[in-house]
Protein backbone atom coordinates (compact mmCIF):
# COMPACT_ATOMS: atom_id res chain seq x y z
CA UNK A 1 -171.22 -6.52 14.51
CA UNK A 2 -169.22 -6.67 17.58
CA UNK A 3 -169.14 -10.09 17.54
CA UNK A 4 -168.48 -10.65 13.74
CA UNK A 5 -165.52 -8.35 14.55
CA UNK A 6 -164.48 -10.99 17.28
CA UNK A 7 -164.41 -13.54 15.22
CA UNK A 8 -162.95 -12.08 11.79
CA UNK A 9 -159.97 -11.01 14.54
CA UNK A 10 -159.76 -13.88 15.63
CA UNK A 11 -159.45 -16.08 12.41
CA UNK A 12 -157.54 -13.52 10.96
CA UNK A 13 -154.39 -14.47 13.30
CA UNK A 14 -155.04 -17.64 13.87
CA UNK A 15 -153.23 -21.07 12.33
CA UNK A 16 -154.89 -23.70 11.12
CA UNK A 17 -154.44 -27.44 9.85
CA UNK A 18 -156.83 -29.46 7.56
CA UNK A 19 -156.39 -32.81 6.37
CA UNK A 20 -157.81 -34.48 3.01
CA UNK A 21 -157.94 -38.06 2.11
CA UNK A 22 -156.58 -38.95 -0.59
CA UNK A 23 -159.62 -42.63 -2.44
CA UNK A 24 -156.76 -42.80 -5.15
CA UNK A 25 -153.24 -43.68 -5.03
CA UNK A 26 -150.53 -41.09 -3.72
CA UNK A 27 -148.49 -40.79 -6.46
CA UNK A 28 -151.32 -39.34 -9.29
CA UNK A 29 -152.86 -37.56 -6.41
CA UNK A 30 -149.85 -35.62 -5.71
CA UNK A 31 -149.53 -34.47 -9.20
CA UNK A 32 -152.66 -33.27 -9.35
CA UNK A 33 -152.99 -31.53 -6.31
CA UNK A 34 -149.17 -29.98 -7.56
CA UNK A 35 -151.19 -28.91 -10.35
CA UNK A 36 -153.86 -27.12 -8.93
CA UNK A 37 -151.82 -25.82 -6.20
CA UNK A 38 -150.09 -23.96 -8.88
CA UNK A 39 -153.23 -22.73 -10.79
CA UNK A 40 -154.75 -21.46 -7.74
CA UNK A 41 -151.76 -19.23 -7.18
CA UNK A 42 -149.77 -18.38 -4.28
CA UNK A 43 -151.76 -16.43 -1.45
CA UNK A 44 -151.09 -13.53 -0.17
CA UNK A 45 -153.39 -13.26 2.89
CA UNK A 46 -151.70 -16.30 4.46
CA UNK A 47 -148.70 -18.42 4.61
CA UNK A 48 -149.62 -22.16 2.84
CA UNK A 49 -147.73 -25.08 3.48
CA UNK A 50 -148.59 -28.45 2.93
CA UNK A 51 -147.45 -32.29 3.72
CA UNK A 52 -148.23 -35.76 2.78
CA UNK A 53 -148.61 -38.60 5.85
CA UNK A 54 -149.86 -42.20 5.44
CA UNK A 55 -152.60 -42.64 7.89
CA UNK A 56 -155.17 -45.84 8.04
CA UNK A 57 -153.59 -47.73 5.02
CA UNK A 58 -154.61 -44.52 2.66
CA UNK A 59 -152.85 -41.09 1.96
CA UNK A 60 -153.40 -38.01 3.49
CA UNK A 61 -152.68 -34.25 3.07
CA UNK A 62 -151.85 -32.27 5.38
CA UNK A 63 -152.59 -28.52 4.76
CA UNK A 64 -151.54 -25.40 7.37
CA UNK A 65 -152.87 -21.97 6.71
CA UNK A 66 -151.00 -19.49 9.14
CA UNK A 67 -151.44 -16.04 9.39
CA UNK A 68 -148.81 -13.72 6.87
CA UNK A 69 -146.35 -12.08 8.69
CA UNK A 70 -147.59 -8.18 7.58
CA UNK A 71 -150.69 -9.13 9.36
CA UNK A 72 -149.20 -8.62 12.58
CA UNK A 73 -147.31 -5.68 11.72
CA UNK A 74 -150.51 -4.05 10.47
CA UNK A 75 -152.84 -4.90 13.10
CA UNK A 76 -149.92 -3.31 15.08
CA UNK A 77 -149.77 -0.51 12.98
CA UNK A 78 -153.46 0.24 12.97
CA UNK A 79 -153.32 0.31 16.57
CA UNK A 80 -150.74 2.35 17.21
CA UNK A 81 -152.48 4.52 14.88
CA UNK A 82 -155.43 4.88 16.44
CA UNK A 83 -153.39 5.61 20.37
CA UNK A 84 -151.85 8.28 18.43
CA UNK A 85 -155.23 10.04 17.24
CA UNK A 86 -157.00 9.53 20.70
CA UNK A 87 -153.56 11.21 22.02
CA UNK A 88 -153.51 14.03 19.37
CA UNK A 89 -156.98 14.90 20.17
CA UNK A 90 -156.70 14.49 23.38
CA UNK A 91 -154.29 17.28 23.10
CA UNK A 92 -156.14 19.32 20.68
CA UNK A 93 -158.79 19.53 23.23
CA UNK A 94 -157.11 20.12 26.11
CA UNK A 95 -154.84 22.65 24.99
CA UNK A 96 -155.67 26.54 24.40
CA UNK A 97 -152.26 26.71 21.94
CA UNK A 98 -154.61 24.65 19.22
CA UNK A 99 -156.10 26.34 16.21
CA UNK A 100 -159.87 25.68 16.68
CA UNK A 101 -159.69 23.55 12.97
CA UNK A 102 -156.98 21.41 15.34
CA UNK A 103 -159.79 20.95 18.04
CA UNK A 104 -162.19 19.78 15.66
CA UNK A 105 -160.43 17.95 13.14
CA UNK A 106 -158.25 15.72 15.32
CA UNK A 107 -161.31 14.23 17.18
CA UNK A 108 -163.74 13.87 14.19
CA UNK A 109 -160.70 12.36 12.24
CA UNK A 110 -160.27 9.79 15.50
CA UNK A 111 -164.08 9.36 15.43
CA UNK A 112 -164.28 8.10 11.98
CA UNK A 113 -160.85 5.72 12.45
CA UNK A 114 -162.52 4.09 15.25
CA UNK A 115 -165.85 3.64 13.32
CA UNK A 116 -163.36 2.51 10.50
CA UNK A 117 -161.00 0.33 12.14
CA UNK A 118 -163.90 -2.50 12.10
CA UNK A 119 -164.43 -2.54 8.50
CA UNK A 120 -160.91 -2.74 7.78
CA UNK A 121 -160.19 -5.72 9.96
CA UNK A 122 -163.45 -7.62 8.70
CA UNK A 123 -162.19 -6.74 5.11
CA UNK A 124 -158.51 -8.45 5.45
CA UNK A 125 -159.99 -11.31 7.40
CA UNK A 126 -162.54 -11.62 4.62
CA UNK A 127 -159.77 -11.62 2.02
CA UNK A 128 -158.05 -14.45 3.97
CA UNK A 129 -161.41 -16.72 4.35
CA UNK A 130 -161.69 -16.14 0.69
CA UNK A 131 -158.17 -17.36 -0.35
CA UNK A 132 -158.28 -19.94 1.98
CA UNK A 133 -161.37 -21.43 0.74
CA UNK A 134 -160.35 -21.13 -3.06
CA UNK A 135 -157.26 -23.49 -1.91
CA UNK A 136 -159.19 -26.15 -0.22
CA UNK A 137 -161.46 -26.20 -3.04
CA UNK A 138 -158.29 -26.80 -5.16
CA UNK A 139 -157.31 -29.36 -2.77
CA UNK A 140 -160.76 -31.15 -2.74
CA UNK A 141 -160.82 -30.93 -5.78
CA UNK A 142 -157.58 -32.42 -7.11
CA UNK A 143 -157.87 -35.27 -4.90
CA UNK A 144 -161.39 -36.62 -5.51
CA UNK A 145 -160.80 -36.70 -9.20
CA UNK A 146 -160.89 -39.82 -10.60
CA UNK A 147 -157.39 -40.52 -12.56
């Protein structure tokens, strides 16, 4: 799992570009792909942009997928989250002021946000991957279609 957790991470904030070749001409393929650009939806998981470039006599598109700008703030978030339990317990322990449901509460909750902080993070990078690959198979799609 650890290294699942790497990698969802990792794709999770990273940018990417793909290209797709375009057998038709530029002009039909651009209205469809237009077309199923706009049935897929907009994402949410990911900002989507997308360009056309003439490469080796043919047409080519051009897709980026970068990361949404919330995803920062709540990987952030989640972090600062869980430096604030570890510090509340931390406390809780340490301190003979705490009501003994304090001193047992505070670390269990920590506990189960570590365990959970995983499964969060592998369920928004999931969400991504899945978005992602619904637009390229829009993409693909749309431009091996025959006219």
């Amino acid at each position: 799992m650890p290294s699942e957790m790497r990698r969802a991470a990792r794709a999770l904030v990273e940018s990417r570009v793909e290209t797709f070749a375009s057998p038709s001409a530029a002009g039909p393929a651009r209205e469809r792909l237009e077309r199923a650009l706009a049935h897929a939806g907009t994402p949410r998981a990911f900002v989507f942009a997308g360009r056309w470039a003439e490469r080796e006599g043919g047409a080519v598109y051009e897709a980026s997928f970068d990361p949404a700008p919330g995803t920062q703030r709540f990987l952030g978030g989640l972090s600062a989250l869980l430096v604030a339990l570890i510090a509340a317990s931390a406390w809780a322990l340490a301190s003979e002021g705490a009501s003994p449901a304090a001193r047992f509460l505070l670390p269990f909750l920590t506990g189960l946000a570590i365990v959970a902080m995983p499964i969060a993070v592998i369920a928004v990078a999931t969400r991504r991957e899945a978005e992602e690959s619904c637009v390229r198979r829009a993409i693909r799609a749309a431009l091996e279609e025959e006219p």
